[in-house]
PDB file of N, CA and C in Angstrom:
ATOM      1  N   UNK A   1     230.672 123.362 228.505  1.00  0.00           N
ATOM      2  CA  UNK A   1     231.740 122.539 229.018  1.00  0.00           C
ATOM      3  C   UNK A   1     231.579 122.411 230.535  1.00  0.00           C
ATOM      4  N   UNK A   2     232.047 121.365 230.890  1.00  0.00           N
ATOM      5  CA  UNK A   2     231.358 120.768 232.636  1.00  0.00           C
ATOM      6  C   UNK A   2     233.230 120.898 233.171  1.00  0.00           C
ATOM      7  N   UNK A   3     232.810 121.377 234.204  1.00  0.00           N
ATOM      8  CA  UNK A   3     234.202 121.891 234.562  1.00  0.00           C
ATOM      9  C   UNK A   3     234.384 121.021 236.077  1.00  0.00           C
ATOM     10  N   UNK A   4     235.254 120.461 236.451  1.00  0.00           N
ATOM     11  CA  UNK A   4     234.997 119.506 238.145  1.00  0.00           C
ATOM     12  C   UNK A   4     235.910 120.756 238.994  1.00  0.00           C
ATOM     13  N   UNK A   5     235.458 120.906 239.973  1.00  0.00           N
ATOM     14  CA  UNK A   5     236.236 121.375 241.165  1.00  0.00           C
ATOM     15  C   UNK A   5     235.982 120.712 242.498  1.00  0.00           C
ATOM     16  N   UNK A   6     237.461 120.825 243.221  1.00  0.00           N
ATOM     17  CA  UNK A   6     236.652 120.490 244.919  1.00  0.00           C
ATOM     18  C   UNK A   6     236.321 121.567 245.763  1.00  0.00           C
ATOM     19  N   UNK A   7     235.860 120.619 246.752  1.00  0.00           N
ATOM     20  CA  UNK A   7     235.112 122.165 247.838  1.00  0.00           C
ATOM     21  C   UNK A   7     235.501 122.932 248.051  1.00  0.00           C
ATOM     22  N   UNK A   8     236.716 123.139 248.154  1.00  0.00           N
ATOM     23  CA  UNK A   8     237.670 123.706 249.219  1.00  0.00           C
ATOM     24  C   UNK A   8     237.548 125.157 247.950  1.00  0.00           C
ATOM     25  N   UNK A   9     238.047 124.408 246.393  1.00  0.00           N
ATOM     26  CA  UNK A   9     238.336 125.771 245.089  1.00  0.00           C
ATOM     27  C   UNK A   9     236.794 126.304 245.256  1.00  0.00           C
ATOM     28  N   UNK A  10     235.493 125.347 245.392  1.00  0.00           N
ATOM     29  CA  UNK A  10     234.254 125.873 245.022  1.00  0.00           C
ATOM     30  C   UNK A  10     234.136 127.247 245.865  1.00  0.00           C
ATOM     31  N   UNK A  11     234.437 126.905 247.554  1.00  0.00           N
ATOM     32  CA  UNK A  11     234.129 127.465 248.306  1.00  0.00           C
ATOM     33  C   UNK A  11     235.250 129.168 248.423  1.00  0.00           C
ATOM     34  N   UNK A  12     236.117 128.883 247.835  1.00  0.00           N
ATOM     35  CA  UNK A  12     236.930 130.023 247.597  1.00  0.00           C
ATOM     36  C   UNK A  12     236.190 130.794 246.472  1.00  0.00           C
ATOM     37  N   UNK A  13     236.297 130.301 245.282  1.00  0.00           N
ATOM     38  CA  UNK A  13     235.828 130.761 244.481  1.00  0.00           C
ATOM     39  C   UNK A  13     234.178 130.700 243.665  1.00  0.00           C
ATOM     40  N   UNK A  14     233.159 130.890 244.601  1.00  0.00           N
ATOM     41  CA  UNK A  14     231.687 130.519 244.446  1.00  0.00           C
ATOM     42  C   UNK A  14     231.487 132.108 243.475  1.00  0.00           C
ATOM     43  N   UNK A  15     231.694 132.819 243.857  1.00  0.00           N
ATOM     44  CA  UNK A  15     231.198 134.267 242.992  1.00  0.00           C
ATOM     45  C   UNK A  15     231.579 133.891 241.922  1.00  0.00           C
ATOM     46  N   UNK A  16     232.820 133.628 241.288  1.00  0.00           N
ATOM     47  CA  UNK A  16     233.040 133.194 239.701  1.00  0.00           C
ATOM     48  C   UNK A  16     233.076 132.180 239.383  1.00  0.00           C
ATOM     49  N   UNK A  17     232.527 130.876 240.152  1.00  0.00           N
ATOM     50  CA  UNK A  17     231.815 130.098 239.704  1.00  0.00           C
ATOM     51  C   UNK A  17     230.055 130.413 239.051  1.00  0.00           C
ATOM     52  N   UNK A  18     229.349 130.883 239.958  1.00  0.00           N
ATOM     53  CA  UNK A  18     228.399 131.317 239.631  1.00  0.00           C
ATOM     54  C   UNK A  18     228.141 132.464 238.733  1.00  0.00           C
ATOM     55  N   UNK A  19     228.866 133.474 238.514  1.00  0.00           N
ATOM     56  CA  UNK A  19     228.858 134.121 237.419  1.00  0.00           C
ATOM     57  C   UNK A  19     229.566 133.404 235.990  1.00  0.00           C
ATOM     58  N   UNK A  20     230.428 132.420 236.415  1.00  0.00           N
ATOM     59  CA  UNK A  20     230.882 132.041 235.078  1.00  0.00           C
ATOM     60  C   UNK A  20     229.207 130.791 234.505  1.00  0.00           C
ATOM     61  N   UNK A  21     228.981 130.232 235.635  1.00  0.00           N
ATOM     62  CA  UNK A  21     227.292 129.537 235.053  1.00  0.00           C
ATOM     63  C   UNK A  21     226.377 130.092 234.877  1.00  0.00           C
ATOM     64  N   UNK A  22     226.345 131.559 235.372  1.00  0.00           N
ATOM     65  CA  UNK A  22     225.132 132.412 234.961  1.00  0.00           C
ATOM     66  C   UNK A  22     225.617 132.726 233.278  1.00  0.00           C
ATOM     67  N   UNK A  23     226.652 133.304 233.102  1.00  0.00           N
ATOM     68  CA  UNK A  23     226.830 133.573 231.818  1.00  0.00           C
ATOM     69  C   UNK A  23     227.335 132.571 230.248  1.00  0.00           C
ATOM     70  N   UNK A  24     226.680 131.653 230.929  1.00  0.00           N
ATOM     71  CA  UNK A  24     227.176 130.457 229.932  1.00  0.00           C
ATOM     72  C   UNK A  24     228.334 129.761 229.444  1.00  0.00           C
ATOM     73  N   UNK A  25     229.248 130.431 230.333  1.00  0.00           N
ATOM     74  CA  UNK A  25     230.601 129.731 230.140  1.00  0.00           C
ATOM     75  C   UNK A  25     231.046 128.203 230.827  1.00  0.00           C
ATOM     76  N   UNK A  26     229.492 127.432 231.017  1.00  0.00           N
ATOM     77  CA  UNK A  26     229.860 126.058 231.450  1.00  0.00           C
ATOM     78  C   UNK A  26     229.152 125.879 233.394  1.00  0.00           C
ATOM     79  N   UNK A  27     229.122 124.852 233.228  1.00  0.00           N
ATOM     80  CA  UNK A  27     228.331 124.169 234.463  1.00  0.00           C
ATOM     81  C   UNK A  27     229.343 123.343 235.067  1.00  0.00           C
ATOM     82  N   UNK A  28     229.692 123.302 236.441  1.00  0.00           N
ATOM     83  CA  UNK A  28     230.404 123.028 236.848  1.00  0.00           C
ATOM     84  C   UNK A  28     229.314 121.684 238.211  1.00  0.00           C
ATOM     85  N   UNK A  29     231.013 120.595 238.090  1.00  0.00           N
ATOM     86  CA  UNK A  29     230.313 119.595 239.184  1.00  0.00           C
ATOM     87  C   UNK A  29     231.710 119.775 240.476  1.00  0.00           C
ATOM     88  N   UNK A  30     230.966 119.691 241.079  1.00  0.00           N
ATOM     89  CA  UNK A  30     231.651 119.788 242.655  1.00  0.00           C
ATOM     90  C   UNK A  30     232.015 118.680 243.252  1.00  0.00           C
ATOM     91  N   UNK A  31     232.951 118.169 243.848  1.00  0.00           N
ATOM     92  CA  UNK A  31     233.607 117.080 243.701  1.00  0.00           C
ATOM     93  C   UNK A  31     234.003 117.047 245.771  1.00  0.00           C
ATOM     94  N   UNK A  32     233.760 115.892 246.231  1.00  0.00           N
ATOM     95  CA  UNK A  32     234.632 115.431 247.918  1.00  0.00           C
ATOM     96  C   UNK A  32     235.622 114.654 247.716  1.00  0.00           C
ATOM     97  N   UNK A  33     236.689 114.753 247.938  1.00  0.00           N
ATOM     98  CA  UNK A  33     237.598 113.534 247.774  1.00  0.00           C
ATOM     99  C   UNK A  33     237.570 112.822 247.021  1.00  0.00           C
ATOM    100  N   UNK A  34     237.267 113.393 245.394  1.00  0.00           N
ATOM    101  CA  UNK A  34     237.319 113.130 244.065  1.00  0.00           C
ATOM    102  C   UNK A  34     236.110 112.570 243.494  1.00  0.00           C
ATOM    103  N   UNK A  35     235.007 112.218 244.687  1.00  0.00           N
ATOM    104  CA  UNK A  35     233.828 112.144 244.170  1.00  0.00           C
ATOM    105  C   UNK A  35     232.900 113.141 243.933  1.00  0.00           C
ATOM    106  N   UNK A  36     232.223 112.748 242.813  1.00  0.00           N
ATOM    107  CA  UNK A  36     231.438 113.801 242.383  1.00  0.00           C
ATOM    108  C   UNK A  36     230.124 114.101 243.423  1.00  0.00           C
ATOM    109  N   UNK A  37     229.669 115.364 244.094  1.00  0.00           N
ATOM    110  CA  UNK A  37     228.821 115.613 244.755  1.00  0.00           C
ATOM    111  C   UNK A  37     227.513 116.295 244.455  1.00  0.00           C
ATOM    112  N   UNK A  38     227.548 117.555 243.528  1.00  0.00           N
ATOM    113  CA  UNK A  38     226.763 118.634 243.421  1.00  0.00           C
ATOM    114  C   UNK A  38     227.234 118.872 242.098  1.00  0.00           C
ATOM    115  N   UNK A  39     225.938 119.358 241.320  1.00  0.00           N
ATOM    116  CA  UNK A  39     226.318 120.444 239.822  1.00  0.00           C
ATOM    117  C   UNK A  39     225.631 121.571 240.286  1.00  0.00           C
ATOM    118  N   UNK A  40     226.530 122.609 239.663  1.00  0.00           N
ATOM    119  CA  UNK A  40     225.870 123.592 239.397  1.00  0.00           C
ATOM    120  C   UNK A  40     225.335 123.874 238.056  1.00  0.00           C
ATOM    121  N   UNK A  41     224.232 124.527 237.871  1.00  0.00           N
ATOM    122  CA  UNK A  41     223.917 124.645 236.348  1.00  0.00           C
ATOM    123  C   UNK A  41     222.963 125.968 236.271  1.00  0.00           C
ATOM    124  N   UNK A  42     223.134 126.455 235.134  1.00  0.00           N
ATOM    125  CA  UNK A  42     222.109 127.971 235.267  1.00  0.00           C
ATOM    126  C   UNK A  42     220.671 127.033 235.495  1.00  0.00           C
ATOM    127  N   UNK A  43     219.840 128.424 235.877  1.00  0.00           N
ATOM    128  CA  UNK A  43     218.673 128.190 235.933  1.00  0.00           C
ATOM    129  C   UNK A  43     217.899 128.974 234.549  1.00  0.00           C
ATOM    130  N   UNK A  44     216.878 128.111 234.627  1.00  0.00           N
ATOM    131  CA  UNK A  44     216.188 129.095 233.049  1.00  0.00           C
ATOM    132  C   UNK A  44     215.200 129.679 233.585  1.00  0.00           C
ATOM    133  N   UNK A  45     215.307 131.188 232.630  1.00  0.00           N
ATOM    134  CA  UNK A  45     214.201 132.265 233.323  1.00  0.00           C
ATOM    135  C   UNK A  45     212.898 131.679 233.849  1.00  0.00           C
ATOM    136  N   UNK A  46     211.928 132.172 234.651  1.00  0.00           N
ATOM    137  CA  UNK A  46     210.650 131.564 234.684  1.00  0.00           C
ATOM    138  C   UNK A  46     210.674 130.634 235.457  1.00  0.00           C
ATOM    139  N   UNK A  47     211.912 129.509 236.115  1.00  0.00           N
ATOM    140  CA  UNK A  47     212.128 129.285 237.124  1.00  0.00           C
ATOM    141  C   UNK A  47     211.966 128.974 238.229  1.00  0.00           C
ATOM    142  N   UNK A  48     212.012 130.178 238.558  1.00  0.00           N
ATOM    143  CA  UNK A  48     211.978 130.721 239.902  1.00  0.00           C
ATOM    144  C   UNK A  48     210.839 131.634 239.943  1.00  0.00           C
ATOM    145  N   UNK A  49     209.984 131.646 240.900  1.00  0.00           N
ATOM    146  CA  UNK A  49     209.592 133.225 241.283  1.00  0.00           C
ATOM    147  C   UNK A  49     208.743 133.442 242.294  1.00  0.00           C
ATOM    148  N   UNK A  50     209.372 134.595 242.470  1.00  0.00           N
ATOM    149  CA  UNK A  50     209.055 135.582 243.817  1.00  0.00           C
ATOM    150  C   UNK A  50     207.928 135.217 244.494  1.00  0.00           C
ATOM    151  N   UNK A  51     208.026 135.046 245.996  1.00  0.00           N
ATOM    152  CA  UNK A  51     207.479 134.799 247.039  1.00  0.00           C
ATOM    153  C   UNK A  51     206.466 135.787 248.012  1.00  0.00           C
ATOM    154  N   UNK A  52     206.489 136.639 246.945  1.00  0.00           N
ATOM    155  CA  UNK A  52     205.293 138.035 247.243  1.00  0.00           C
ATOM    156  C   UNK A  52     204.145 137.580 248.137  1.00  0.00           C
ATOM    157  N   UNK A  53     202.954 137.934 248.839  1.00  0.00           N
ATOM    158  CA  UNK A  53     202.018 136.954 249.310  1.00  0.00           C
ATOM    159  C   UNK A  53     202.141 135.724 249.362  1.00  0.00           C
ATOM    160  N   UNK A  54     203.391 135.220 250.403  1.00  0.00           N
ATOM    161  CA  UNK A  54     202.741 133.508 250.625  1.00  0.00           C
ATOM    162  C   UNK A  54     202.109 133.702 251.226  1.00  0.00           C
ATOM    163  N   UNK A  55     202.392 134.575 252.656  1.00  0.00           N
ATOM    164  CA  UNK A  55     201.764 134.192 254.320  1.00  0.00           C
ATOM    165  C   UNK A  55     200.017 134.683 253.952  1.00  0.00           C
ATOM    166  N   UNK A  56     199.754 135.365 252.812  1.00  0.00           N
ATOM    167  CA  UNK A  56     198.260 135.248 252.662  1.00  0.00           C
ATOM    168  C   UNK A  56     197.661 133.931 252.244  1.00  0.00           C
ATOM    169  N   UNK A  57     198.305 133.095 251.390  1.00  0.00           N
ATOM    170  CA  UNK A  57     197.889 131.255 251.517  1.00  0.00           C
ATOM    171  C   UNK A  57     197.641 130.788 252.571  1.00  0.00           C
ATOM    172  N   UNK A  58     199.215 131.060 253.550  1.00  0.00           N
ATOM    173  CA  UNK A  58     198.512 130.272 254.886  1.00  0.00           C
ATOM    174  C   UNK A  58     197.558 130.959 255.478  1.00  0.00           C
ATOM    175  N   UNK A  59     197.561 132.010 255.979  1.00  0.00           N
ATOM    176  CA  UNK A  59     196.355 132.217 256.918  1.00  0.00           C
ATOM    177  C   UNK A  59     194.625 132.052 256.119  1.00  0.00           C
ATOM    178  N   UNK A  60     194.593 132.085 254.896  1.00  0.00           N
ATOM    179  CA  UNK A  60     193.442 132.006 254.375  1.00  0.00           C
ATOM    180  C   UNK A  60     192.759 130.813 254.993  1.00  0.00           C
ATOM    181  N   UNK A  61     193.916 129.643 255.097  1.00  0.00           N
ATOM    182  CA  UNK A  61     193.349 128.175 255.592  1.00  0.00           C
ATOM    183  C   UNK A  61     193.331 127.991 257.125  1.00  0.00           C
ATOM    184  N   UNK A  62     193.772 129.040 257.569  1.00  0.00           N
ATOM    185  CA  UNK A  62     193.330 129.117 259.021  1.00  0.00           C
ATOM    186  C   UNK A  62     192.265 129.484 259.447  1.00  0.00           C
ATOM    187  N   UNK A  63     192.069 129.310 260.132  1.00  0.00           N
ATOM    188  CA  UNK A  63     190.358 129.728 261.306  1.00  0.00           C
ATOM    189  C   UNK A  63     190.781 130.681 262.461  1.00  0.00           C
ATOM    190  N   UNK A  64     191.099 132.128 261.693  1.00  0.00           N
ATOM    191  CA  UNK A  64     191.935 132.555 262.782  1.00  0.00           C
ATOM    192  C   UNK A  64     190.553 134.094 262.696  1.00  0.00           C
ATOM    193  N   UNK A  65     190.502 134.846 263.367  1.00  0.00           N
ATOM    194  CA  UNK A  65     189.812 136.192 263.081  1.00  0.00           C
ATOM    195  C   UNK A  65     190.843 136.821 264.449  1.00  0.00           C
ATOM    196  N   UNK A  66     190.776 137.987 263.845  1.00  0.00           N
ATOM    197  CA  UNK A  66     191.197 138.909 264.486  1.00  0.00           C
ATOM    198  C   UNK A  66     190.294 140.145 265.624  1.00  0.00           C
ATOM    199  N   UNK A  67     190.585 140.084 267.219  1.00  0.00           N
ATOM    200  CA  UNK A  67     189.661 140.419 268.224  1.00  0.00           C
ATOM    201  C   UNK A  67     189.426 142.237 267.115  1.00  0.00           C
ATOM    202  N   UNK A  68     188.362 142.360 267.348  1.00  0.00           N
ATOM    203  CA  UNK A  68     187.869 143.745 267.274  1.00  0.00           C
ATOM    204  C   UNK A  68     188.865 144.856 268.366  1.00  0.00           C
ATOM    205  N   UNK A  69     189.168 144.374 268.798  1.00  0.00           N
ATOM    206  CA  UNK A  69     189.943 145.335 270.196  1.00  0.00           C
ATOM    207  C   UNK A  69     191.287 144.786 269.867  1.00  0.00           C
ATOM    208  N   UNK A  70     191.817 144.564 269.145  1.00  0.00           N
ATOM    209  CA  UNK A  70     193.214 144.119 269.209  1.00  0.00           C
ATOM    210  C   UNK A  70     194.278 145.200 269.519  1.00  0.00           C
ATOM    211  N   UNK A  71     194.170 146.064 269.111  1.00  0.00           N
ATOM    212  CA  UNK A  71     195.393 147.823 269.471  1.00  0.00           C
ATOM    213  C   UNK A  71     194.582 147.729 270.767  1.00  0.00           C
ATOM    214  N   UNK A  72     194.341 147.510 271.591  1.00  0.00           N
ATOM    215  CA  UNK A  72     193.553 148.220 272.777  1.00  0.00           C
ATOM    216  C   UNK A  72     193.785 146.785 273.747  1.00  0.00           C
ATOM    217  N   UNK A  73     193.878 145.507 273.592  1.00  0.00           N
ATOM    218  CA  UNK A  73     193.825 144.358 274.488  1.00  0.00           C
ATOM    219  C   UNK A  73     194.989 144.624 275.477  1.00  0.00           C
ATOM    220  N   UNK A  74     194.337 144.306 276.443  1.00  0.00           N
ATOM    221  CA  UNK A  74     195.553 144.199 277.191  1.00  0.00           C
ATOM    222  C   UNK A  74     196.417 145.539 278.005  1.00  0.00           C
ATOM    223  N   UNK A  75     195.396 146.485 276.942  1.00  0.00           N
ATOM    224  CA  UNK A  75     196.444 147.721 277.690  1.00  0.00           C
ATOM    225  C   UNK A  75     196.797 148.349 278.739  1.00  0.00           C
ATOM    226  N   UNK A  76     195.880 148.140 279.912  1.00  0.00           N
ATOM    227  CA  UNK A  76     196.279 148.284 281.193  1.00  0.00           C
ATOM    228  C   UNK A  76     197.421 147.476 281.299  1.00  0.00           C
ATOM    229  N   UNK A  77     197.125 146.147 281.460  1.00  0.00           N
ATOM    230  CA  UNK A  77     198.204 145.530 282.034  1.00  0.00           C
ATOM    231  C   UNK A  77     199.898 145.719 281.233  1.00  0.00           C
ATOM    232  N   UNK A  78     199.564 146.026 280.102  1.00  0.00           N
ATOM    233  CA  UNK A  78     201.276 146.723 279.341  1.00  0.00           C
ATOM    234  C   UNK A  78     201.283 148.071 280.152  1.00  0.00           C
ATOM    235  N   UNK A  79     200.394 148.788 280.231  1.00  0.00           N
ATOM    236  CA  UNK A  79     200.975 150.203 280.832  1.00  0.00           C
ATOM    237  C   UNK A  79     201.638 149.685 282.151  1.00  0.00           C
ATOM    238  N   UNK A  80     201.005 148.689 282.763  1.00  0.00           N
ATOM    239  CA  UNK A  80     201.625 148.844 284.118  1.00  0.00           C
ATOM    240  C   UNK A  80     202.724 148.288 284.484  1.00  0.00           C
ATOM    241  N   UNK A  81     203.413 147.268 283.455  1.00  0.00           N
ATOM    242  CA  UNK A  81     204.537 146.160 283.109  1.00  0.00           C
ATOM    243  C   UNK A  81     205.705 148.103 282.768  1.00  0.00           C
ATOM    244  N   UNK A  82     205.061 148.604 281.867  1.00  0.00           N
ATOM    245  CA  UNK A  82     206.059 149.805 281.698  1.00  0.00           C
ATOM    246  C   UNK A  82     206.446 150.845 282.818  1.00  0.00           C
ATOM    247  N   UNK A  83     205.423 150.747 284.036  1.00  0.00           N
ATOM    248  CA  UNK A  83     205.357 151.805 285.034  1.00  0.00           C
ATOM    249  C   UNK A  83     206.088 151.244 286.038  1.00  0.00           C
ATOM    250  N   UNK A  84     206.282 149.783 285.857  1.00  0.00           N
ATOM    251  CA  UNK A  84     206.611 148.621 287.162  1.00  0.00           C
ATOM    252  C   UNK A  84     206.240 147.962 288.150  1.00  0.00           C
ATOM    253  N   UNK A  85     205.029 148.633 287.650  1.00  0.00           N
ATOM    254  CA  UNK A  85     203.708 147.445 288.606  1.00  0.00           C
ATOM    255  C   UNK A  85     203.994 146.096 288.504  1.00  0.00           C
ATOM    256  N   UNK A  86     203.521 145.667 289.734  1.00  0.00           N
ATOM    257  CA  UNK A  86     203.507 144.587 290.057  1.00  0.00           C
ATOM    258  C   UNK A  86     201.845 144.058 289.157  1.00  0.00           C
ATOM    259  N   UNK A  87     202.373 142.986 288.094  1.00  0.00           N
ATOM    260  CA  UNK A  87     201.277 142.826 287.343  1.00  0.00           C
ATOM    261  C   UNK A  87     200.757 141.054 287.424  1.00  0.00           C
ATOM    262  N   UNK A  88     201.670 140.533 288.470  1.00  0.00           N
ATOM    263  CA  UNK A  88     201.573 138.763 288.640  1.00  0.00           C
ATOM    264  C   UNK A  88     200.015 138.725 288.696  1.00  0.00           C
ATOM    265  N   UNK A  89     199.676 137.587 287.835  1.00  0.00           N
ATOM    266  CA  UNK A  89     198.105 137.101 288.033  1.00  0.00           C
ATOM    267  C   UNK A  89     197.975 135.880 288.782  1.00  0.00           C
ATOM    268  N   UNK A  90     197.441 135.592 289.499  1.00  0.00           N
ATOM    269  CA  UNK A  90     197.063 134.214 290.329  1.00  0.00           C
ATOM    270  C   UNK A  90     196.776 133.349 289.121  1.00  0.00           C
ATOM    271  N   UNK A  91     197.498 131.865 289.519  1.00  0.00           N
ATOM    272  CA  UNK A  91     197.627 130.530 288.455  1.00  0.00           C
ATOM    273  C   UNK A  91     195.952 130.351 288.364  1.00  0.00           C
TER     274      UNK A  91
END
């Protein structure tokens, strides 16, 4: 059963909206100033799923390598930013 609410009930009551569409008690349409806007409706298992390793997709397609010295770059000049050296480099 398709149930209408407006924003104002959706937005009060979104937790038992969504548990009442997770558990099959009906799909609800969301309504602005009596027009219809949004349904909600369960989703079916399988769906959705988990976002485990994306950022290994992207960088695979990058042309990126990583310096051999990377823990070590730079480290004078951080020690001396921490000590308060004056560390300005000429433009």
């Amino acid at each position: 059963m398709t149930k209408a609410v407006n924003i104002y009930e959706a937005k009060k009551s979104l937790s038992r909206i969504v548990d009442d569409v997770a558990t099959g008690k009906g799909d609800y349409i969301i309504c602005k100033y009596g027009n219809p806007r949004a349904r909600i409706v369960p989703i079916e298992s399988g769906q959705l799923r988990p976002r485990v390793g994306f950022a290994k997709e992207y960088f695979d397609r990058m042309d990126f390598t990583l310096p051999d010295d990377f823990d070590t770059m730079m480290q004078d000049e951080i020690i001396a930013m921490f000590e308060g050296e004056d560390t300005q480099r000429p433009l």
